[in-house]
N, C-alpha and C. Protein backbone atom coordinates (compact mmCIF):
# COMPACT_ATOMS: atom_id res chain seq x y z
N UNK A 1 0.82 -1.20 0.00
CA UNK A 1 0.00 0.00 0.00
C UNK A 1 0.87 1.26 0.00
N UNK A 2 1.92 1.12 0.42
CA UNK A 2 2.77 2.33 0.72
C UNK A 2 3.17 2.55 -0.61
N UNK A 3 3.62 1.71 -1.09
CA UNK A 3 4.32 1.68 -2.30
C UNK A 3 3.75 2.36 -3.62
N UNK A 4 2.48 1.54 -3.52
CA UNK A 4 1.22 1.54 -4.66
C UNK A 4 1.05 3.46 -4.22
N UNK A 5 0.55 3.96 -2.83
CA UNK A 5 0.43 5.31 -3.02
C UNK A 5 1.36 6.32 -3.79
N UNK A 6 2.83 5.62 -3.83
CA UNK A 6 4.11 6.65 -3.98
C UNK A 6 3.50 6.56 -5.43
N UNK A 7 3.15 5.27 -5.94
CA UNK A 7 2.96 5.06 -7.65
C UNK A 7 2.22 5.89 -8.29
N UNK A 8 0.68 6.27 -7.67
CA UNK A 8 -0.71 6.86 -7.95
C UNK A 8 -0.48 8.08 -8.29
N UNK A 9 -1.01 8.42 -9.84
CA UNK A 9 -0.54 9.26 -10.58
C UNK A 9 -2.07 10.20 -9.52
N UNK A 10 -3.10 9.66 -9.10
CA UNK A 10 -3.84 10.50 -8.44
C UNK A 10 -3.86 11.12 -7.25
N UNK A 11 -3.66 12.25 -6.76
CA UNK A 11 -3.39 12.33 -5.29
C UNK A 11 -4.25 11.95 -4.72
N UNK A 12 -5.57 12.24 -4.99
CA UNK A 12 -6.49 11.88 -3.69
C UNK A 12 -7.03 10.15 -3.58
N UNK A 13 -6.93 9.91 -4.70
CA UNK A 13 -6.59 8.47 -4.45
C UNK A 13 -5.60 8.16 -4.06
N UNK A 14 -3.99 8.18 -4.21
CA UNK A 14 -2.67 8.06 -3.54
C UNK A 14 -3.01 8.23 -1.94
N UNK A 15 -3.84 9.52 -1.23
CA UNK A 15 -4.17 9.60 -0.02
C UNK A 15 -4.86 8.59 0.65
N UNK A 16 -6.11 8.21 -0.14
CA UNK A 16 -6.83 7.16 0.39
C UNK A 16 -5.85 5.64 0.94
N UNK A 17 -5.33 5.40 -0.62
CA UNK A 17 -4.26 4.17 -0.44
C UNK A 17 -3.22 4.53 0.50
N UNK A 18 -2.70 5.17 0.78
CA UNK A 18 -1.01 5.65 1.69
C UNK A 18 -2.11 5.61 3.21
N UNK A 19 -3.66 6.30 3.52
CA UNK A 19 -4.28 6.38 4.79
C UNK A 19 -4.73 4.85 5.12
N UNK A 20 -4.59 3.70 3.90
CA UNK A 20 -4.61 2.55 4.01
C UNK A 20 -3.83 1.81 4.88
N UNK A 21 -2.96 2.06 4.16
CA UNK A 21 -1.31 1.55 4.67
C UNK A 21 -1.02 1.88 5.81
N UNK A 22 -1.09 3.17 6.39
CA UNK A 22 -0.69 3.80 7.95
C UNK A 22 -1.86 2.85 8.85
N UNK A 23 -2.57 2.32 8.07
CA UNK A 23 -3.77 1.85 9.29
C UNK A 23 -3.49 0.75 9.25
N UNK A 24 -2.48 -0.02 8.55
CA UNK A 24 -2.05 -1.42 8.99
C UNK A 24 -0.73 -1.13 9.58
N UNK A 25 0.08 -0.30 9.50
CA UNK A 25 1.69 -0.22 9.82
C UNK A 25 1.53 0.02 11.15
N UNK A 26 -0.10 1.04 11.72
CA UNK A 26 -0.18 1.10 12.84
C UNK A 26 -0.88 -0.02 13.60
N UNK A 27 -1.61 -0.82 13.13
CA UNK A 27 -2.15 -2.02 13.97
C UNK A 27 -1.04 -3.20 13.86
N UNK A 28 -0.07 -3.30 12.56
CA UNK A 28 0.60 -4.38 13.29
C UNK A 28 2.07 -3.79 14.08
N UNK A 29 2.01 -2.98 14.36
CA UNK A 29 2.83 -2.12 14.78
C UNK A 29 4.40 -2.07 14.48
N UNK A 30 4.39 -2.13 13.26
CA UNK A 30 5.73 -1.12 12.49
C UNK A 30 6.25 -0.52 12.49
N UNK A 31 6.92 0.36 13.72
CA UNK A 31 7.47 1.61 13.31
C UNK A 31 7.94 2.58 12.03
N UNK A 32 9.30 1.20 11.27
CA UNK A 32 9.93 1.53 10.17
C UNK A 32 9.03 1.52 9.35
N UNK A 33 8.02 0.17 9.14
CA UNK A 33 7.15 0.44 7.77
C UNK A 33 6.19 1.79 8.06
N UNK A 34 6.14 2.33 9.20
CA UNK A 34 4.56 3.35 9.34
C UNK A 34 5.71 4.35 9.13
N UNK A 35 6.89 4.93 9.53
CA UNK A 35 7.64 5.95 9.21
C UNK A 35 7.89 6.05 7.88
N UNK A 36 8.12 5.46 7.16
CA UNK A 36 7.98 5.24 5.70
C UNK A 36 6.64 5.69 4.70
N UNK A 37 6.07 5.33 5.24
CA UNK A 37 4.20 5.33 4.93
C UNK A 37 3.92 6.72 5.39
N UNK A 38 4.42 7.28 6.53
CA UNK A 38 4.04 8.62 6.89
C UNK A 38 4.87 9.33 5.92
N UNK A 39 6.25 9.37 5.29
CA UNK A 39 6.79 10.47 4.46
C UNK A 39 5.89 9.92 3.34
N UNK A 40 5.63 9.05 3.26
CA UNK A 40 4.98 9.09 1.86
C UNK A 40 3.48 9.69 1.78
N UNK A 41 2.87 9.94 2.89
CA UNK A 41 1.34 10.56 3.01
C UNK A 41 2.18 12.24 2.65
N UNK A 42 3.31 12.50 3.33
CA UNK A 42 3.77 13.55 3.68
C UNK A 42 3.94 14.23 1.85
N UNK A 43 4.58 13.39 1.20
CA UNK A 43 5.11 13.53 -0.10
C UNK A 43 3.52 14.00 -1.10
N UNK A 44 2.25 13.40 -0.62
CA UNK A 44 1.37 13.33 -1.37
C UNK A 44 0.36 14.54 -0.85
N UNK A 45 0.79 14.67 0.71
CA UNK A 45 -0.28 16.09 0.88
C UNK A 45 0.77 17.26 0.02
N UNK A 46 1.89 17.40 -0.28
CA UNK A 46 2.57 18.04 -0.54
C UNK A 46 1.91 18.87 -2.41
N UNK A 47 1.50 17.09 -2.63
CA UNK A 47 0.95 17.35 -4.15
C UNK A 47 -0.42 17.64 -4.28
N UNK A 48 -1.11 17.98 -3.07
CA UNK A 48 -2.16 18.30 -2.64
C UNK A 48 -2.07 19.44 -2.46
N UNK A 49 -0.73 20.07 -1.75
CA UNK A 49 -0.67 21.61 -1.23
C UNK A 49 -1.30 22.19 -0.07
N UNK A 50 -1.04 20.61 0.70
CA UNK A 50 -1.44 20.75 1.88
C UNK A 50 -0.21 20.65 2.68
N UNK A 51 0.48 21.94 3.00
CA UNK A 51 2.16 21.66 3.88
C UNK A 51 1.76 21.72 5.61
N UNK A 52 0.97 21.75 6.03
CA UNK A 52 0.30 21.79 7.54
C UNK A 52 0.21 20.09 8.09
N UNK A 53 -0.38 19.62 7.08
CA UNK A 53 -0.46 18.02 7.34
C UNK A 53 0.51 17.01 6.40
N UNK A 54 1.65 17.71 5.73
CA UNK A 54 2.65 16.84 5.42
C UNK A 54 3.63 17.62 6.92
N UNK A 55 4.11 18.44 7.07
CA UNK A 55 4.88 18.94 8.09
C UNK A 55 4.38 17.85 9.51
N UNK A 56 3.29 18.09 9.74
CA UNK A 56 2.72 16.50 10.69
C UNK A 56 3.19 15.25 10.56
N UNK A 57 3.16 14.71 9.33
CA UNK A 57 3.57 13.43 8.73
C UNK A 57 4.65 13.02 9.19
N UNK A 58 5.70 14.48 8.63
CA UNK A 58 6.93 13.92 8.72
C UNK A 58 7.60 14.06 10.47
N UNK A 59 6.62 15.07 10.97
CA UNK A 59 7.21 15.13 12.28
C UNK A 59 7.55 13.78 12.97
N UNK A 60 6.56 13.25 12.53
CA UNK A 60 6.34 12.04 13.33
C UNK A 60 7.35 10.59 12.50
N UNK A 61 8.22 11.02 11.20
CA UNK A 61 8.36 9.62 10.49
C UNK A 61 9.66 10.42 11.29
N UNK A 62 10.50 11.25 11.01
CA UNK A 62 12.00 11.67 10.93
C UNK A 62 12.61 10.88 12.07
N UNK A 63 11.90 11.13 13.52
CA UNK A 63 12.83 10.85 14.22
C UNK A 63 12.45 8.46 14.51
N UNK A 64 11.57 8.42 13.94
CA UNK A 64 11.83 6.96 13.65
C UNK A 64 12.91 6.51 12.70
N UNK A 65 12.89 7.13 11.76
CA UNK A 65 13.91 6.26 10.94
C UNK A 65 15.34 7.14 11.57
N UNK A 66 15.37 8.14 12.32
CA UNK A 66 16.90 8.29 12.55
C UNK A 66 17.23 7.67 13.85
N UNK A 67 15.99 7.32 14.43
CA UNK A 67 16.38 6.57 15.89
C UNK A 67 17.09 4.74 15.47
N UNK A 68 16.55 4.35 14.02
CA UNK A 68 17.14 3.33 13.85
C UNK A 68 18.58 3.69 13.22
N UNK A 69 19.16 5.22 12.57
CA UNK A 69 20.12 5.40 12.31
C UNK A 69 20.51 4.42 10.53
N UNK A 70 19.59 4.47 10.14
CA UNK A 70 19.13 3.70 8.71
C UNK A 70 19.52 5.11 7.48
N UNK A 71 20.64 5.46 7.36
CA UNK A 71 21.22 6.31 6.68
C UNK A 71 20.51 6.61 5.48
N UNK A 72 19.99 5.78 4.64
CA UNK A 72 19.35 5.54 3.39
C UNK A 72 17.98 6.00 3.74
N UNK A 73 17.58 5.73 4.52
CA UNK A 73 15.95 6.10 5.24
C UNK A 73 16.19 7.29 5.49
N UNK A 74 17.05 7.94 6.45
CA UNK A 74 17.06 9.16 6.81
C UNK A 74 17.34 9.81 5.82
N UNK A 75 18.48 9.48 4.98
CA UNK A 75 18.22 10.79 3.92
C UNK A 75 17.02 11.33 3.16
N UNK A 76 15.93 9.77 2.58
CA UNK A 76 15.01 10.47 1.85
C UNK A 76 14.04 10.76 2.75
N UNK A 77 13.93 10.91 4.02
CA UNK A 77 12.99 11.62 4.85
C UNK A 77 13.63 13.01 4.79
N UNK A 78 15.03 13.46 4.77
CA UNK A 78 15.06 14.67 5.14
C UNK A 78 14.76 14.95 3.38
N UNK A 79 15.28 14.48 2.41
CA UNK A 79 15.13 15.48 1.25
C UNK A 79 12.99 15.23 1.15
N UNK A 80 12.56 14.94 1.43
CA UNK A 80 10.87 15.23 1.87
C UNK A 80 10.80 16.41 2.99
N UNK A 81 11.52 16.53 3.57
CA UNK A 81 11.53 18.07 4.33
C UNK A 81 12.07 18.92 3.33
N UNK A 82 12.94 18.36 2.51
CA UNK A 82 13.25 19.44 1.78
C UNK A 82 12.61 20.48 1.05
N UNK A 83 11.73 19.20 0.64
CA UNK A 83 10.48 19.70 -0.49
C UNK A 83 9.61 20.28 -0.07
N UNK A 84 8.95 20.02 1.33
CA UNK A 84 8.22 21.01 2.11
C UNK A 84 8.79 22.30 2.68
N UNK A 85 10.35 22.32 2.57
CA UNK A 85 11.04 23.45 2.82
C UNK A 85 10.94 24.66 1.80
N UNK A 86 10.74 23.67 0.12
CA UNK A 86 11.00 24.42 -1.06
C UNK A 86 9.48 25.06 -0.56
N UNK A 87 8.51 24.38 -0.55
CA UNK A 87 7.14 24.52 -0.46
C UNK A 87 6.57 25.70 -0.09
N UNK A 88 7.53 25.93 1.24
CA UNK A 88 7.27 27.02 2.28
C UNK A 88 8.27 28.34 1.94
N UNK A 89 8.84 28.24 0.49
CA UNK A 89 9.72 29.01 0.16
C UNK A 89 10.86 29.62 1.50
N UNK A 90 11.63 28.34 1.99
CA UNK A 90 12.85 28.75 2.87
C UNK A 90 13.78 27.94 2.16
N UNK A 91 14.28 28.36 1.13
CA UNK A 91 14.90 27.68 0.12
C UNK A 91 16.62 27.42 0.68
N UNK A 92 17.05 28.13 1.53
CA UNK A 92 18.40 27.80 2.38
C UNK A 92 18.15 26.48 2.77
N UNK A 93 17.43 26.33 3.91
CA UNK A 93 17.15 25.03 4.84
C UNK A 93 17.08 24.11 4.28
N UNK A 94 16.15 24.08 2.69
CA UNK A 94 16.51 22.91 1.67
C UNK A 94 17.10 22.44 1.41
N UNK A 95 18.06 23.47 0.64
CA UNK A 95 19.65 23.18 0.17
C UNK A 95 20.29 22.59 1.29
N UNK A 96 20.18 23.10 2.69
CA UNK A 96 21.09 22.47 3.49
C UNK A 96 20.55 21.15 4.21
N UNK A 97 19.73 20.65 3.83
CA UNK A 97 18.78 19.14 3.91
C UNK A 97 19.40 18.27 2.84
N UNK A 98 19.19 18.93 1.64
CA UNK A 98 19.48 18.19 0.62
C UNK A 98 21.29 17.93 0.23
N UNK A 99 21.73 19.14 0.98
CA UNK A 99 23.39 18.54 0.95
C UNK A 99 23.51 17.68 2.21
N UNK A 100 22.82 17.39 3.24
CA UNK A 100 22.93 16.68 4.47
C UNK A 100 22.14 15.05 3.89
N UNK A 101 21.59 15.30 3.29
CA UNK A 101 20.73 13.70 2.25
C UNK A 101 22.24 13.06 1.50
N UNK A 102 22.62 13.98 0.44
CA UNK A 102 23.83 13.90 -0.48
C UNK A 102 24.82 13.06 0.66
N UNK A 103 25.37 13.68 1.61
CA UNK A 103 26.18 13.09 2.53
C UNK A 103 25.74 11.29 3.27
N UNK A 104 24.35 11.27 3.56
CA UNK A 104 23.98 10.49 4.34
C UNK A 104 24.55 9.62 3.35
N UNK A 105 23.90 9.90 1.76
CA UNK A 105 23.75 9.13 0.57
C UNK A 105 25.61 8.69 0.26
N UNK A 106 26.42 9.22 0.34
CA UNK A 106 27.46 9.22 0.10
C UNK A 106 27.99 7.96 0.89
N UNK A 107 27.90 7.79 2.34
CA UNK A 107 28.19 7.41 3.26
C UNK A 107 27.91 5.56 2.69
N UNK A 108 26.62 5.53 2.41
CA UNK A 108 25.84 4.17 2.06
C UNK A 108 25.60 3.84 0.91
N UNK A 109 25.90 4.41 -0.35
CA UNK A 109 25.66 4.59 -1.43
C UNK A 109 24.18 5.47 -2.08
N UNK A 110 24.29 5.40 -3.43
CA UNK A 110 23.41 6.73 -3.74
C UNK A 110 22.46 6.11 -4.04
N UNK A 111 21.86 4.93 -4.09
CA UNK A 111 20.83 4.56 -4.23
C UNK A 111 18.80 4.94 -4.33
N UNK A 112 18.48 5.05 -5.03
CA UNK A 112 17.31 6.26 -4.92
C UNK A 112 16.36 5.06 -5.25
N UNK A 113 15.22 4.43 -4.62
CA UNK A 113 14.17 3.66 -4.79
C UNK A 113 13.40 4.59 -6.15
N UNK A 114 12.40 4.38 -7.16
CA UNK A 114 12.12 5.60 -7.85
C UNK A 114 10.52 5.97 -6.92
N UNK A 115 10.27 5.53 -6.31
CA UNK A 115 8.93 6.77 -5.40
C UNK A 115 9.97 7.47 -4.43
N UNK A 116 11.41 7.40 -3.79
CA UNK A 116 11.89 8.26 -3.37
C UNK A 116 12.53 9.10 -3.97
N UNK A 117 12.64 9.00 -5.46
CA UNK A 117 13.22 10.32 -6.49
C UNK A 117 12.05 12.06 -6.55
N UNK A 118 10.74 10.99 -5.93
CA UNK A 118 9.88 12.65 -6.64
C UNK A 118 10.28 13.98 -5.58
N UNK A 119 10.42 13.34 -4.30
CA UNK A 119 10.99 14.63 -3.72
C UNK A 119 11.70 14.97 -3.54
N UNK A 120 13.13 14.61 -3.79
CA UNK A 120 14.60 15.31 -4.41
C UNK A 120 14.07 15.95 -5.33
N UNK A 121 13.76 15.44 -6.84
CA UNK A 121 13.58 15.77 -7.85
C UNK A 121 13.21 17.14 -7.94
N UNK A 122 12.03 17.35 -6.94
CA UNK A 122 10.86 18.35 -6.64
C UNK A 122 11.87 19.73 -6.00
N UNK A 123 12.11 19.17 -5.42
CA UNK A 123 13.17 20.03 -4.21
C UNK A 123 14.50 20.93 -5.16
N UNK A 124 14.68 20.11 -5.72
CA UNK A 124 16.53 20.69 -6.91
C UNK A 124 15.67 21.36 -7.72
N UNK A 125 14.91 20.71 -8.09
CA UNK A 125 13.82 21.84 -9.28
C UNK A 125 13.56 22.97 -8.88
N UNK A 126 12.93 23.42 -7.47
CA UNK A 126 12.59 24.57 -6.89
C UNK A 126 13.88 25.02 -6.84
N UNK A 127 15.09 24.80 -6.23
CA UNK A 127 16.45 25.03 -6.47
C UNK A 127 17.31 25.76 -7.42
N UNK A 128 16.83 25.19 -8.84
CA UNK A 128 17.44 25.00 -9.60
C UNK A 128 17.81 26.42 -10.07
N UNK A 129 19.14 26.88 -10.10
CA UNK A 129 19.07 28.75 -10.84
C UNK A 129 19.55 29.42 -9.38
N UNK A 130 18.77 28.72 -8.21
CA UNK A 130 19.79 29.37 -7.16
C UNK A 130 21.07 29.49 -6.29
N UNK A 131 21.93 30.17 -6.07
CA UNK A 131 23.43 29.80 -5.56
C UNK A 131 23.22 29.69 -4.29
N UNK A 132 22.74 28.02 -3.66
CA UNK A 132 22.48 28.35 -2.55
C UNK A 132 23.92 26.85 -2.36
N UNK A 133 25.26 27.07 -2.99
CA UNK A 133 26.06 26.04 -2.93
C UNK A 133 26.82 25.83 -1.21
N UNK A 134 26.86 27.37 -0.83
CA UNK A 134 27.51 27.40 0.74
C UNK A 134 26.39 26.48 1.90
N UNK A 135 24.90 26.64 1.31
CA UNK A 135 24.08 26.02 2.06
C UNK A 135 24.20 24.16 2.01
N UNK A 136 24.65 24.17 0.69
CA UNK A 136 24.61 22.30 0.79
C UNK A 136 25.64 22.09 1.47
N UNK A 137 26.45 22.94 1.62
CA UNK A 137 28.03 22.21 2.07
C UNK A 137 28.05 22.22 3.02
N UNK A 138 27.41 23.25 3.88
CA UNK A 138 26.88 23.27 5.57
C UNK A 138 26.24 22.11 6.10
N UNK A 139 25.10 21.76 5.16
CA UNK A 139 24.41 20.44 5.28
C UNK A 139 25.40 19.28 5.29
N UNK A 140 26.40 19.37 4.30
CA UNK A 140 27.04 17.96 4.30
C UNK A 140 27.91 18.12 5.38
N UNK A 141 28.54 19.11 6.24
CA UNK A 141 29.04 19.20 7.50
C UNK A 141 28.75 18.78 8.47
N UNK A 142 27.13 18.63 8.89
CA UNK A 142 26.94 18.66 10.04
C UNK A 142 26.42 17.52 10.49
N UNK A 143 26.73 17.20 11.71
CA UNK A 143 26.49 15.78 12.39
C UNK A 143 25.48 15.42 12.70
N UNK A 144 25.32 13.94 12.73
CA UNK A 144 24.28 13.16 12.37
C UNK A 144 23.03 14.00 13.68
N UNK A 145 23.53 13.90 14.87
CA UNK A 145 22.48 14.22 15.88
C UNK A 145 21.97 15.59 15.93
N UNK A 146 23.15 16.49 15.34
CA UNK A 146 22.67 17.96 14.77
C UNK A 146 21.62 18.11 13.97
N UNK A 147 21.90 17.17 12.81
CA UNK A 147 21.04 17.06 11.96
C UNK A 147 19.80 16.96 11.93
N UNK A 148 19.16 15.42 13.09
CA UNK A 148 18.21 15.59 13.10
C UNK A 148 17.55 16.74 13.91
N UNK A 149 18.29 16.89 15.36
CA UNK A 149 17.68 18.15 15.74
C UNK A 149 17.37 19.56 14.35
N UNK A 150 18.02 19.72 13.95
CA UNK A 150 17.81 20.82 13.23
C UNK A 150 16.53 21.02 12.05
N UNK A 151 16.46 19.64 11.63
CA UNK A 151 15.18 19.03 11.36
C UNK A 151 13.86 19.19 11.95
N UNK A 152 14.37 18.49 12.80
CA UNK A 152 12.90 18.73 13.90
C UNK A 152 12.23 20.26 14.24
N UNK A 153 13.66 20.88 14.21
CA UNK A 153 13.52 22.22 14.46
C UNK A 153 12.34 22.75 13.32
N UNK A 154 13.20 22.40 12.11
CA UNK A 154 12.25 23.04 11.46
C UNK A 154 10.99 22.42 10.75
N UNK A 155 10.80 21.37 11.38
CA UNK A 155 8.97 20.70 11.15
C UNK A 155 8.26 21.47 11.93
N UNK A 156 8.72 21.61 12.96
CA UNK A 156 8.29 22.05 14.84
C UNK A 156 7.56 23.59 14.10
N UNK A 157 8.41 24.79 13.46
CA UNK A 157 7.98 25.93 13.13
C UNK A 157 7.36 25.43 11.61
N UNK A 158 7.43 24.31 10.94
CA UNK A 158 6.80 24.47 9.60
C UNK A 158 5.16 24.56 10.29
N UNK A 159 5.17 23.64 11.39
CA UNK A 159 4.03 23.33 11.77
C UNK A 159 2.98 24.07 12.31
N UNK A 160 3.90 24.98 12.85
CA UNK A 160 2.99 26.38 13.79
C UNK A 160 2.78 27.15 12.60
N UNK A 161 4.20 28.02 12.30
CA UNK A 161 3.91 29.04 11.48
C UNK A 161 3.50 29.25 10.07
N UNK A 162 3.18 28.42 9.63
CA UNK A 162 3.55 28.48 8.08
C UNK A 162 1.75 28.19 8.00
């Protein structure tokens, strides 16, 4: 179900199927598969243009997959903040997500599942034309536990203020 939502060229069907999936990841109790399933609800309110209840989503997937420290997981959760970063037009914090993804990615190889390409993709696109190169390199600097705090940080205000 998780999967099939990332596929669904429809969002509000993609929602239905992905609100599928969270309702089994949460009864058989999954963490990793429901953290997964949540960036991906997160990825699809996004294509909805709903950033209030993807910023929710992900609050809740980020610090699961970094509590397992699953490098490959954590990166494409943060470049899905990214995209809600582009979203919310704070186009620094992106860049410096998406050079902190680049790094995770570096570390474990670059491997990109293709339902985790649409929100990089999404994210460099909004990007694309701006010199925000000092911001990725900050991102690829900073340490793993920084990281996610800094993350959190900014779901925490996507969530209030935006």
């Amino acid at each position: 179900l998780w999967i099939t939502s990332q596929l669904e060229p429809d969002a509000g069907a993609a929602d239905d199927i992905a609100a599928e999936g969270e309702t089994v990841f949460r009864a058989i109790d999954s963490p990793f598969g429901l953290a997964h399933c949540l960036e991906g609800r997160a990825l699809i309110c996004l294509r909805l243009g709903e950033t209030t209840r993807a910023a929710a989503y992900l609050q809740e997937a980020v610090p699961i997959v970094a509590e397992g420290a699953e490098h490959g997981c954590t990166a494409h959760a943060l470049e899905a903040v990214a995209s809600l970063m582009t979203h919310l037009d704070q186009r620094a914090d992106a860049a410096q997500l998406l050079g902190a993804a680049e790094e995770l990615r570096r570390r474990r190889g670059p491997v990109h599942r293709p339902w985790e390409l649409s929100s990089r993709e999404h994210a460099e696109g909004m990007l694309a034309g701006d010199d925000l190169e000092a911001e990725r390199e900050a991102g690829r600097t900073i340490g793993f536990d920084a990281l996610i705090a800094r993350t959190t940080e900014l779901l925490n205000r996507a969530s209030v203020t935006f």
